[in-house]
PDB file of N, CA and C in Angstrom:
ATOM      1  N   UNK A   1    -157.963-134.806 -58.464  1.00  0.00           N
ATOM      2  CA  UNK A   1    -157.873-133.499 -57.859  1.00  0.00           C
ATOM      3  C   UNK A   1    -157.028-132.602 -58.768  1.00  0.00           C
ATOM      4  N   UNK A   2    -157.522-131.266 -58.426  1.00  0.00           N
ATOM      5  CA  UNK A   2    -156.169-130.364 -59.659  1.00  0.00           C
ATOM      6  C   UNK A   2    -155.217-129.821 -59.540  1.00  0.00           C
ATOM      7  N   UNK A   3    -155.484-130.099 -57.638  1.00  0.00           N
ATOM      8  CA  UNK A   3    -154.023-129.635 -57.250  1.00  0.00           C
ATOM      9  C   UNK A   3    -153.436-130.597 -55.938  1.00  0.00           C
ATOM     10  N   UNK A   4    -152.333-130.497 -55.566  1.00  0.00           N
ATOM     11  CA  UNK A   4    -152.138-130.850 -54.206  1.00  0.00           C
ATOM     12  C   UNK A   4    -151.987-130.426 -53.257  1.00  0.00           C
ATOM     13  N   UNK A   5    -152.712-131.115 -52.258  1.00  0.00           N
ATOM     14  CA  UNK A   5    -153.180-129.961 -50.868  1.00  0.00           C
ATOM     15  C   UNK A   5    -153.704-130.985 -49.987  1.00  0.00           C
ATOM     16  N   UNK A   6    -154.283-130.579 -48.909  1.00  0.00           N
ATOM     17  CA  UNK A   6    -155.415-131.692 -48.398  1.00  0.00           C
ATOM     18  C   UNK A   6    -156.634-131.534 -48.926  1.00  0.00           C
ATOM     19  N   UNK A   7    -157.225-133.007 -48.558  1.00  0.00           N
ATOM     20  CA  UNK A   7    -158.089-132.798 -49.292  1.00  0.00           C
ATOM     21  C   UNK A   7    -159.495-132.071 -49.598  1.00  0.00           C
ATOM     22  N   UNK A   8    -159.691-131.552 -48.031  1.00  0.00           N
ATOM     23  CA  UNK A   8    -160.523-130.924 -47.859  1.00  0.00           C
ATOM     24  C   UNK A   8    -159.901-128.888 -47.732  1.00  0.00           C
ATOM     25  N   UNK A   9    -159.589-128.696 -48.698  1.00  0.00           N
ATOM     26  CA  UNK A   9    -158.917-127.342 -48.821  1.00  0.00           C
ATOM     27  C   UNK A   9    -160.057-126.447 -49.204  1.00  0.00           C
ATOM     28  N   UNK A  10    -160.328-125.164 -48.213  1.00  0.00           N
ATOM     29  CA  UNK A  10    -160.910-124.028 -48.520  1.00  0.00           C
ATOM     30  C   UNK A  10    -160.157-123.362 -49.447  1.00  0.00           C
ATOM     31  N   UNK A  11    -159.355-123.465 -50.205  1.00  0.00           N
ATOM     32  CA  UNK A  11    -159.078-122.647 -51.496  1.00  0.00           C
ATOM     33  C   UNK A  11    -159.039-124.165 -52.808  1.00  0.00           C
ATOM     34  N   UNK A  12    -159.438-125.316 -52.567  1.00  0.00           N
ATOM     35  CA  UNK A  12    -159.831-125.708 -53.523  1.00  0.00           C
ATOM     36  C   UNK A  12    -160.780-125.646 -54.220  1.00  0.00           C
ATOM     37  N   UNK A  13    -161.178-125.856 -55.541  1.00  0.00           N
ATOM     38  CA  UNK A  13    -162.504-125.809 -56.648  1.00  0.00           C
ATOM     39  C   UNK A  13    -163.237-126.721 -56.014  1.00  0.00           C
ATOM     40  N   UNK A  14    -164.913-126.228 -56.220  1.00  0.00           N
ATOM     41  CA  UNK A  14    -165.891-126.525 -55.659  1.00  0.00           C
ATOM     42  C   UNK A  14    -165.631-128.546 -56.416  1.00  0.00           C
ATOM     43  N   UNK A  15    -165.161-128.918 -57.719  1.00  0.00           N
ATOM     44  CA  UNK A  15    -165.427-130.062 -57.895  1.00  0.00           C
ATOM     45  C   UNK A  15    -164.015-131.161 -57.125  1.00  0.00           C
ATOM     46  N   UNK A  16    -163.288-130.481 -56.630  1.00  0.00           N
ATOM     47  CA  UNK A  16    -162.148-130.781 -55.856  1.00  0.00           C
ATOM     48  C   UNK A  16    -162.766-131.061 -53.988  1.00  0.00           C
ATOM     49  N   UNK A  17    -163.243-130.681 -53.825  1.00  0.00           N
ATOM     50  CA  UNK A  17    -163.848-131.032 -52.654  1.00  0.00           C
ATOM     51  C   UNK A  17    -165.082-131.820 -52.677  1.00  0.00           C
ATOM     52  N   UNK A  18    -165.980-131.507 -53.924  1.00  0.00           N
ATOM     53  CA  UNK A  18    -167.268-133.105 -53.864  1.00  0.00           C
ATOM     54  C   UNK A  18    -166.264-134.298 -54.101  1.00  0.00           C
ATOM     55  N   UNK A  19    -165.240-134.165 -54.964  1.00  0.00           N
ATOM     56  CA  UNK A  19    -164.692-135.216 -55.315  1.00  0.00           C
ATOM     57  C   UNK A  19    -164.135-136.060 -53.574  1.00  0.00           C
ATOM     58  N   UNK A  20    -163.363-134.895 -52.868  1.00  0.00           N
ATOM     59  CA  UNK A  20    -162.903-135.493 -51.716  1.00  0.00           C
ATOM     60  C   UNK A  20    -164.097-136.269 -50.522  1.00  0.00           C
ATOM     61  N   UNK A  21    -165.611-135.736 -51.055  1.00  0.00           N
ATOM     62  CA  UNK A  21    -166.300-135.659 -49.826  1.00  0.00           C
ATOM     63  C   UNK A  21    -166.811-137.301 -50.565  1.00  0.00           C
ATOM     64  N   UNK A  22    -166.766-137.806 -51.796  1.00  0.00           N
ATOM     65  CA  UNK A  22    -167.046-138.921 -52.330  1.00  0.00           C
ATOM     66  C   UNK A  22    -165.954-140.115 -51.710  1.00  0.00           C
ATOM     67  N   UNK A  23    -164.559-139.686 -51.705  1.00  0.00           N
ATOM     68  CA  UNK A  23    -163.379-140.499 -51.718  1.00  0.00           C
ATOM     69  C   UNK A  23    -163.666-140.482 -49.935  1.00  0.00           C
ATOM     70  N   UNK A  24    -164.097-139.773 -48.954  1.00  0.00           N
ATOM     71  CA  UNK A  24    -163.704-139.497 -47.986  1.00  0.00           C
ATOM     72  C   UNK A  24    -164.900-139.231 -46.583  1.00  0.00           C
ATOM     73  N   UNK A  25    -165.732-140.029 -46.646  1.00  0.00           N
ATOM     74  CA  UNK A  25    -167.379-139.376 -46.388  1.00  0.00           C
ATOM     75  C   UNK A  25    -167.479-139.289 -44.858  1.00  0.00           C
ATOM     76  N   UNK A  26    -166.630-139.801 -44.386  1.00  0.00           N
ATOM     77  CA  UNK A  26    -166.076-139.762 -42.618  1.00  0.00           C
ATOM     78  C   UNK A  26    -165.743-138.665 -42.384  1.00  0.00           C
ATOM     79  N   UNK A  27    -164.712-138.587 -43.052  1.00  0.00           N
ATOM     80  CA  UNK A  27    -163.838-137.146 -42.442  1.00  0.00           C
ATOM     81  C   UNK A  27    -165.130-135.707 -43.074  1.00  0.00           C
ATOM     82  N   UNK A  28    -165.572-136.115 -44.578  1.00  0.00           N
ATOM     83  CA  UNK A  28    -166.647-135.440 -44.816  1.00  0.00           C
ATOM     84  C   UNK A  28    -167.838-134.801 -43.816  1.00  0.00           C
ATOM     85  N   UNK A  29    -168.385-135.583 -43.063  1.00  0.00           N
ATOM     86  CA  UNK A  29    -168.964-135.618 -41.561  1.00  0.00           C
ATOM     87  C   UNK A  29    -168.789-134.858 -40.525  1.00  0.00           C
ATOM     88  N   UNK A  30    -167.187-135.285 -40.502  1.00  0.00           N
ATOM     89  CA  UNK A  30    -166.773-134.624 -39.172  1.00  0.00           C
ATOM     90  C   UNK A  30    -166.466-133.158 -39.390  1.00  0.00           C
ATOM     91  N   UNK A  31    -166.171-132.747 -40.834  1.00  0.00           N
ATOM     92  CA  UNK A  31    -166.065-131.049 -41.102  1.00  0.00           C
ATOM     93  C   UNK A  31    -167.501-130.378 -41.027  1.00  0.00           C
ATOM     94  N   UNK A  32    -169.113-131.256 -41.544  1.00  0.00           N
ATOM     95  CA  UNK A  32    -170.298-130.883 -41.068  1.00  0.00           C
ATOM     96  C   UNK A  32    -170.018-130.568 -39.349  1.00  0.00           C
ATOM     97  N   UNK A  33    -170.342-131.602 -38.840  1.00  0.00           N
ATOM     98  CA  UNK A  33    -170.018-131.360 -37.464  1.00  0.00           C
ATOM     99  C   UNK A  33    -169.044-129.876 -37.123  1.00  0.00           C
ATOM    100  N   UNK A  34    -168.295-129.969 -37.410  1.00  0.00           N
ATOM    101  CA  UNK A  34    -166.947-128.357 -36.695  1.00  0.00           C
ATOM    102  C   UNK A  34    -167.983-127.065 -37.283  1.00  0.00           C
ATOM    103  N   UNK A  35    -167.853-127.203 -38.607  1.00  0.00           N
ATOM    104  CA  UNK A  35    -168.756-126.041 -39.276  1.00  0.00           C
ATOM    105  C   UNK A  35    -170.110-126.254 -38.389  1.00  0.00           C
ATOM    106  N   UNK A  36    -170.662-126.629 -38.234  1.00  0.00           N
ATOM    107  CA  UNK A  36    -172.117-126.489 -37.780  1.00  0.00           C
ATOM    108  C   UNK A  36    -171.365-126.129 -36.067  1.00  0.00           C
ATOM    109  N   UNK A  37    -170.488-126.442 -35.401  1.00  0.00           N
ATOM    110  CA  UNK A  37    -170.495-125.668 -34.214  1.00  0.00           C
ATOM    111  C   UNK A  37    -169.347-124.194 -34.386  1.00  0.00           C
ATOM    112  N   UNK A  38    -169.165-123.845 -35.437  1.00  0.00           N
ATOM    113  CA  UNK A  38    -168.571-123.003 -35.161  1.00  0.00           C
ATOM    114  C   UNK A  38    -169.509-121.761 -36.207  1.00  0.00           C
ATOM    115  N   UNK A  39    -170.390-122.394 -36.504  1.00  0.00           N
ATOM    116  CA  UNK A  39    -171.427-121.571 -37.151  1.00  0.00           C
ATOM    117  C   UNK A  39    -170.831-120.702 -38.897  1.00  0.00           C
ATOM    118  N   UNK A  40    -170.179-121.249 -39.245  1.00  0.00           N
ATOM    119  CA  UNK A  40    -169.719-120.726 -40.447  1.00  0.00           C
ATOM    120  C   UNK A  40    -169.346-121.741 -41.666  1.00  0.00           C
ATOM    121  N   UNK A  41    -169.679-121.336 -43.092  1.00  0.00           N
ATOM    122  CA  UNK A  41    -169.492-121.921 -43.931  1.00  0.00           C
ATOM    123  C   UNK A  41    -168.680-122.224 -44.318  1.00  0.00           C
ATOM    124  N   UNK A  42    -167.865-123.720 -44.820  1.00  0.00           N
ATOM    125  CA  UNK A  42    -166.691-124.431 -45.307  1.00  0.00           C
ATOM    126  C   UNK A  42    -165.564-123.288 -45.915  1.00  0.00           C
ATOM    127  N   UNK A  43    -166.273-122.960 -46.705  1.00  0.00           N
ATOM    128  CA  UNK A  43    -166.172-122.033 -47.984  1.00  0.00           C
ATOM    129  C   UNK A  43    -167.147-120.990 -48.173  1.00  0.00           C
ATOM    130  N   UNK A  44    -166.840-119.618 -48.578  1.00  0.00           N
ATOM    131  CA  UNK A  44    -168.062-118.643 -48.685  1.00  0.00           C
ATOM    132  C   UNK A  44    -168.934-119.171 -49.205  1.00  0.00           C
ATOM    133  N   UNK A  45    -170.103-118.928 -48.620  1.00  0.00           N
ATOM    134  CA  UNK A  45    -171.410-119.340 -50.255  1.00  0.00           C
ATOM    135  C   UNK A  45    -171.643-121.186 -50.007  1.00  0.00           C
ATOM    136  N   UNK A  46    -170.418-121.476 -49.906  1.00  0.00           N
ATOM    137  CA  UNK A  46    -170.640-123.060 -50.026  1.00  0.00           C
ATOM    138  C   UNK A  46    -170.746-123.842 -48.824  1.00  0.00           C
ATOM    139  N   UNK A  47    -171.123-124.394 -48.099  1.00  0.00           N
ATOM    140  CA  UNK A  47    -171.359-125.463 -46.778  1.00  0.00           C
ATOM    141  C   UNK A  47    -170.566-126.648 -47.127  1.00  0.00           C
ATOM    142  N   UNK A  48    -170.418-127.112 -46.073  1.00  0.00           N
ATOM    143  CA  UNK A  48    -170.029-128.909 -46.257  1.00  0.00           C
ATOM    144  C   UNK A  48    -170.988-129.907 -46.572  1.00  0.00           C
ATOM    145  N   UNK A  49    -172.168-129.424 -45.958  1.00  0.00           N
ATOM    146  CA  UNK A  49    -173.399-129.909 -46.134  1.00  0.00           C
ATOM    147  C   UNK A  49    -173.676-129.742 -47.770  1.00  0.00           C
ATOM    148  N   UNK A  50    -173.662-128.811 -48.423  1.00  0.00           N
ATOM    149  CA  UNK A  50    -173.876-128.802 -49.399  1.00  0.00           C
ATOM    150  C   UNK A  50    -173.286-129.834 -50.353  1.00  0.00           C
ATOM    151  N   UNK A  51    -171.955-129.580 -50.444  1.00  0.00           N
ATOM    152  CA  UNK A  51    -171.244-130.298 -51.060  1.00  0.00           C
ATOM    153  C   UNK A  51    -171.039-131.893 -50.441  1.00  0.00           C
ATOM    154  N   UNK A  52    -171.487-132.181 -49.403  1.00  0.00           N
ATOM    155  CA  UNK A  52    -172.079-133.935 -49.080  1.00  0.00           C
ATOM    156  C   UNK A  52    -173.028-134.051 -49.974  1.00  0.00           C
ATOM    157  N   UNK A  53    -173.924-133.314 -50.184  1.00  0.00           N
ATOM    158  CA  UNK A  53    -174.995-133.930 -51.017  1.00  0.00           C
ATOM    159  C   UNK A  53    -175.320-133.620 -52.153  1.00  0.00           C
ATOM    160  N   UNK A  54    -173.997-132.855 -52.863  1.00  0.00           N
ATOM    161  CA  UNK A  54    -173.674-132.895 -54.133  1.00  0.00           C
ATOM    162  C   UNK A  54    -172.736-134.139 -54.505  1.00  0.00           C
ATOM    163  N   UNK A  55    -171.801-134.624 -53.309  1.00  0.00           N
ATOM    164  CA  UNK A  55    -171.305-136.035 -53.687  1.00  0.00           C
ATOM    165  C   UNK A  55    -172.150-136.936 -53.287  1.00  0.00           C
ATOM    166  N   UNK A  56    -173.191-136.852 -52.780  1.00  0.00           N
ATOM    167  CA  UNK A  56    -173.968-138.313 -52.283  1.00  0.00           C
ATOM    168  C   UNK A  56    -174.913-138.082 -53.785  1.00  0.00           C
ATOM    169  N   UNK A  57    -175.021-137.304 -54.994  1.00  0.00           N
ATOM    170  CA  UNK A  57    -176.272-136.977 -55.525  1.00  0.00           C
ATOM    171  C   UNK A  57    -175.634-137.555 -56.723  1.00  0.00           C
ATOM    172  N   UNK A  58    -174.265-137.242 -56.744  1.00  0.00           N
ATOM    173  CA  UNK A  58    -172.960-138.285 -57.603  1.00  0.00           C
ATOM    174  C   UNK A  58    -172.821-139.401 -57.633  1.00  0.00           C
ATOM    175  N   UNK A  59    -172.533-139.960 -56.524  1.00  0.00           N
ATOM    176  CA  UNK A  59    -172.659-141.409 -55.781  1.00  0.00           C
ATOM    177  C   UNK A  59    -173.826-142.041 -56.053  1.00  0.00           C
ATOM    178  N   UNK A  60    -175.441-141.566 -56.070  1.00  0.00           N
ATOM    179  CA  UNK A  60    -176.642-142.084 -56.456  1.00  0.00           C
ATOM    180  C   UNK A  60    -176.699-142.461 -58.112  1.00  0.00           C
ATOM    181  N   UNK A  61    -176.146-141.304 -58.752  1.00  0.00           N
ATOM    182  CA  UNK A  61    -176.014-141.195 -60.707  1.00  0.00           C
ATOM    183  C   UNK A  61    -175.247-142.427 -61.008  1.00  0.00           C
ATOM    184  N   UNK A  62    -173.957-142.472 -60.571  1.00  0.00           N
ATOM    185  CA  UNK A  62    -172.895-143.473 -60.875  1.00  0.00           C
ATOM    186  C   UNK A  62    -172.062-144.405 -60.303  1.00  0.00           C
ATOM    187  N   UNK A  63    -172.737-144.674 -59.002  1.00  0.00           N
ATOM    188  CA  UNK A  63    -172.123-145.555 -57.805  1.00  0.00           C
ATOM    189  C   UNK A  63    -170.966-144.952 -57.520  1.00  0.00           C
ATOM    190  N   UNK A  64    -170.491-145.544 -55.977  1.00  0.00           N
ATOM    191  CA  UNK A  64    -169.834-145.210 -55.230  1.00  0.00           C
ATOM    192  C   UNK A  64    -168.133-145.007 -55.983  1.00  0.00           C
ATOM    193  N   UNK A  65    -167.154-144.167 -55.546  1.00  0.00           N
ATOM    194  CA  UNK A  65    -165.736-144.024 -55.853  1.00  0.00           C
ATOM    195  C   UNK A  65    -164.602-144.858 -54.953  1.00  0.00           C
ATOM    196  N   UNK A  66    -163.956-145.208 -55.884  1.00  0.00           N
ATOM    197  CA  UNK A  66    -163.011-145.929 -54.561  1.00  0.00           C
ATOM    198  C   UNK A  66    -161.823-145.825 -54.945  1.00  0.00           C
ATOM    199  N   UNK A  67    -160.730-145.579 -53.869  1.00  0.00           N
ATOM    200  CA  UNK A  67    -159.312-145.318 -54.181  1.00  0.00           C
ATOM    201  C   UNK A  67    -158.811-146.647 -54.897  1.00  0.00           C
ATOM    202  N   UNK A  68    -157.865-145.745 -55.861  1.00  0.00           N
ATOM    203  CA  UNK A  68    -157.113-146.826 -56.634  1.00  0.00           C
ATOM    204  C   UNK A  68    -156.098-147.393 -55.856  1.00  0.00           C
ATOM    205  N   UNK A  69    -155.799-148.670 -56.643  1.00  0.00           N
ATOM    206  CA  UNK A  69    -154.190-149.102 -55.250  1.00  0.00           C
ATOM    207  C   UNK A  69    -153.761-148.684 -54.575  1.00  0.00           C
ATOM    208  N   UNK A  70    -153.265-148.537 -53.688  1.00  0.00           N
ATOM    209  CA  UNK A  70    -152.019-147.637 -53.050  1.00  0.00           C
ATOM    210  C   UNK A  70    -150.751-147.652 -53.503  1.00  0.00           C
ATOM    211  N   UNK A  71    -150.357-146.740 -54.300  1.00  0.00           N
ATOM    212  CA  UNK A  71    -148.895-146.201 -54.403  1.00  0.00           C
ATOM    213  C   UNK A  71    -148.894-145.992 -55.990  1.00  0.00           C
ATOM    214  N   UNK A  72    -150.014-146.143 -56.622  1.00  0.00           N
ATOM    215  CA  UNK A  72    -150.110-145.606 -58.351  1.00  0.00           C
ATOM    216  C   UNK A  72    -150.215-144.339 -58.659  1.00  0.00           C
ATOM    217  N   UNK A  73    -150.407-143.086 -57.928  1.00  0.00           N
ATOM    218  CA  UNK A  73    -150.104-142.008 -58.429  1.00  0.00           C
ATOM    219  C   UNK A  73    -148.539-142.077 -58.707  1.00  0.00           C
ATOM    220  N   UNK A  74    -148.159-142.491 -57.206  1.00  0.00           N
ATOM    221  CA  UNK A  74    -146.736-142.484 -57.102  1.00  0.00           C
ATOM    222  C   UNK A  74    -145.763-143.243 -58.305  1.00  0.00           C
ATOM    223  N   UNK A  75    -146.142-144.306 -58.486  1.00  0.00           N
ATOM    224  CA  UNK A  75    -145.425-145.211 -59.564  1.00  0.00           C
ATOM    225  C   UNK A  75    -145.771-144.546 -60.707  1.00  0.00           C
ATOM    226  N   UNK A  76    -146.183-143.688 -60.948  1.00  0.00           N
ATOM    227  CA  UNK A  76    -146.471-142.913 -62.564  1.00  0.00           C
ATOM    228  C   UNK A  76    -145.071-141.753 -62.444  1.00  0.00           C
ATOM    229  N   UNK A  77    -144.773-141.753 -61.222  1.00  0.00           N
ATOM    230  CA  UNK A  77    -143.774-140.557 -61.112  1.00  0.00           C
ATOM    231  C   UNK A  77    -142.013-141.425 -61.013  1.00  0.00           C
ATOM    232  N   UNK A  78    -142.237-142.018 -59.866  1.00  0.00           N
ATOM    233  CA  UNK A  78    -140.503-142.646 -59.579  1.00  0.00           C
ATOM    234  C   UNK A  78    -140.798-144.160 -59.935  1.00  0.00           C
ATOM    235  N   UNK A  79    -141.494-144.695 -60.903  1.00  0.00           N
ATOM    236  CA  UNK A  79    -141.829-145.918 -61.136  1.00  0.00           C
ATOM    237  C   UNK A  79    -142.130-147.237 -59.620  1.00  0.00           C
ATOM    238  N   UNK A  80    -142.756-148.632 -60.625  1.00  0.00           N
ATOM    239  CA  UNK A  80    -142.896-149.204 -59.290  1.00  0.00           C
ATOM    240  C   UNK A  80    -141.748-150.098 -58.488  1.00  0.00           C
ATOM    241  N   UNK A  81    -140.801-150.022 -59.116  1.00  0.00           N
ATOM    242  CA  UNK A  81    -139.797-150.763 -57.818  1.00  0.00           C
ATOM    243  C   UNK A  81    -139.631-149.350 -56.884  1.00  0.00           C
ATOM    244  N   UNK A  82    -139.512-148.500 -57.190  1.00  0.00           N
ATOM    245  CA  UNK A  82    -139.029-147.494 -56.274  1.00  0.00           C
ATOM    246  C   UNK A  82    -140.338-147.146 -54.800  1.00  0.00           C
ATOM    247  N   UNK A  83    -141.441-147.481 -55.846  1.00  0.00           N
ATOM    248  CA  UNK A  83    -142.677-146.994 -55.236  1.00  0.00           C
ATOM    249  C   UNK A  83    -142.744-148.145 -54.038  1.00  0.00           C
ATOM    250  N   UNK A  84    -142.893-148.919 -54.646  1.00  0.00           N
ATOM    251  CA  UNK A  84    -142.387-150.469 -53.608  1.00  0.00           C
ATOM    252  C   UNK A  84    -142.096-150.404 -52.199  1.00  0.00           C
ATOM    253  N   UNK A  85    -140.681-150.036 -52.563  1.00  0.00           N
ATOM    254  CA  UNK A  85    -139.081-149.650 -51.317  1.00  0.00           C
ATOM    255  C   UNK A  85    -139.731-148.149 -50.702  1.00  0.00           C
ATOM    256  N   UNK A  86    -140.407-147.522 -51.564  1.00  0.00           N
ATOM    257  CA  UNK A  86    -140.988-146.213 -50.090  1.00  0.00           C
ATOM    258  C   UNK A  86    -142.127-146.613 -49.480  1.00  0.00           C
ATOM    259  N   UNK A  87    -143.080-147.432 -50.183  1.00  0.00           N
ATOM    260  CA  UNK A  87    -143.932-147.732 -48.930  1.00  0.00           C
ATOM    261  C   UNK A  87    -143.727-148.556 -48.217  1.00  0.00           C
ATOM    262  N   UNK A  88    -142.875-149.472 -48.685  1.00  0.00           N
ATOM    263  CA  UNK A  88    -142.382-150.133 -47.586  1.00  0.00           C
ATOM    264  C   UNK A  88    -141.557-149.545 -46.431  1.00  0.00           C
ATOM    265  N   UNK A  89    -141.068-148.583 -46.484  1.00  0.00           N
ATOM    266  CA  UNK A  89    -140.442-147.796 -45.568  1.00  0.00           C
ATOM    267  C   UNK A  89    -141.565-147.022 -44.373  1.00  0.00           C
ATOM    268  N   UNK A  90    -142.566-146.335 -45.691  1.00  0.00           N
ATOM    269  CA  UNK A  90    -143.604-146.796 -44.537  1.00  0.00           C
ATOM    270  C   UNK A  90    -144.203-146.958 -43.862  1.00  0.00           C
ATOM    271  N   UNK A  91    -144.217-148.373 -44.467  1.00  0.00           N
ATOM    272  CA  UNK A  91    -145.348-149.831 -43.542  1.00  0.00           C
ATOM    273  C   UNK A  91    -144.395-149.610 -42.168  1.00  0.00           C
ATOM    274  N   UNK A  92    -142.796-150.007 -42.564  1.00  0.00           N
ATOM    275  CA  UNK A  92    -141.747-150.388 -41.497  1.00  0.00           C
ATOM    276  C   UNK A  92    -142.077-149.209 -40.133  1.00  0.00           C
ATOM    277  N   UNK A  93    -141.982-147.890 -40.360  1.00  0.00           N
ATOM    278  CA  UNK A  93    -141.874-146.911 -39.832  1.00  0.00           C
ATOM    279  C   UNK A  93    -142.952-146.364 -39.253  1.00  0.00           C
ATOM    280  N   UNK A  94    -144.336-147.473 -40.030  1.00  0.00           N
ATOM    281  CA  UNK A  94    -145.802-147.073 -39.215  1.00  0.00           C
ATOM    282  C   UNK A  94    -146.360-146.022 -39.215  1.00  0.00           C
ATOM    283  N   UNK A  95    -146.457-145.765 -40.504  1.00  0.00           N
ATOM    284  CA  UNK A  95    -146.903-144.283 -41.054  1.00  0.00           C
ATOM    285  C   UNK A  95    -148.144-144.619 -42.070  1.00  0.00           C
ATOM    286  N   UNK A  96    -148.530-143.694 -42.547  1.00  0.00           N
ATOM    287  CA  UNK A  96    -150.057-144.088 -42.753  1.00  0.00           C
ATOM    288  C   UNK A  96    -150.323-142.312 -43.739  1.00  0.00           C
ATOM    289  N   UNK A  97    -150.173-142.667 -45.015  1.00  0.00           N
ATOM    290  CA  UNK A  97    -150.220-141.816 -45.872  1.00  0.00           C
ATOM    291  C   UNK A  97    -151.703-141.200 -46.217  1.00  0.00           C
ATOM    292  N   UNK A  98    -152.704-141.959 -45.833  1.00  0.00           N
ATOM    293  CA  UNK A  98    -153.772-141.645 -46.084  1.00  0.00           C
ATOM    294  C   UNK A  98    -154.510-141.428 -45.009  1.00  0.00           C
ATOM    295  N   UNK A  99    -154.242-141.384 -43.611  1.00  0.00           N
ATOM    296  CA  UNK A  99    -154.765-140.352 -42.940  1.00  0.00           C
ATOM    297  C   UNK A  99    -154.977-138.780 -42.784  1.00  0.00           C
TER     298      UNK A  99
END
């Protein structure tokens, strides 16, 4: 992604959101669904729909994407013992970073 945000951000780049709708094809779904009842597009110009099947058309070219480990962005930043001791904090605390 090129920036940080969620991942499904109306001010992200159009390849910032196929990318999310590849990593993410559930939640991908459920923004079809809202947009289709609230009758308006994701993004001007652009649908959710659209961009599902610009990542499913991705997904067909070069097989499916899948998240790397959990906690390697992070360990590139505060290394991995540190990365370690925060997710373990947490697991402990029952938190769930990728919802």
């Amino acid at each position: 992604m090129s920036r940080l945000s969620c991942s499904f951000c109306v001010l992200g780049c159009e390849a910032d959101v196929v990318l999310a709708a590849r990593l993410r094809p559930k939640k991908a779904a459920q923004y079809i669904t809202v947009e289709t009842e609230v009758g308006t597009d994701f993004k001007n110009g652009l649908s959710m729909r659209q961009i599902v099947e610009r990542a499913n058309a991705l997904d067909a070219e070069y097989g499916p994407l899948h998240r790397p480990p959990r906690g390697t962005a992070l360990s590139g930043y505060i290394g991995r013992k540190a990365t370690a001791a925060c997710l373990a904090r947490v697991d402990h605390n029952r938190l769930s970073l990728a919802t």
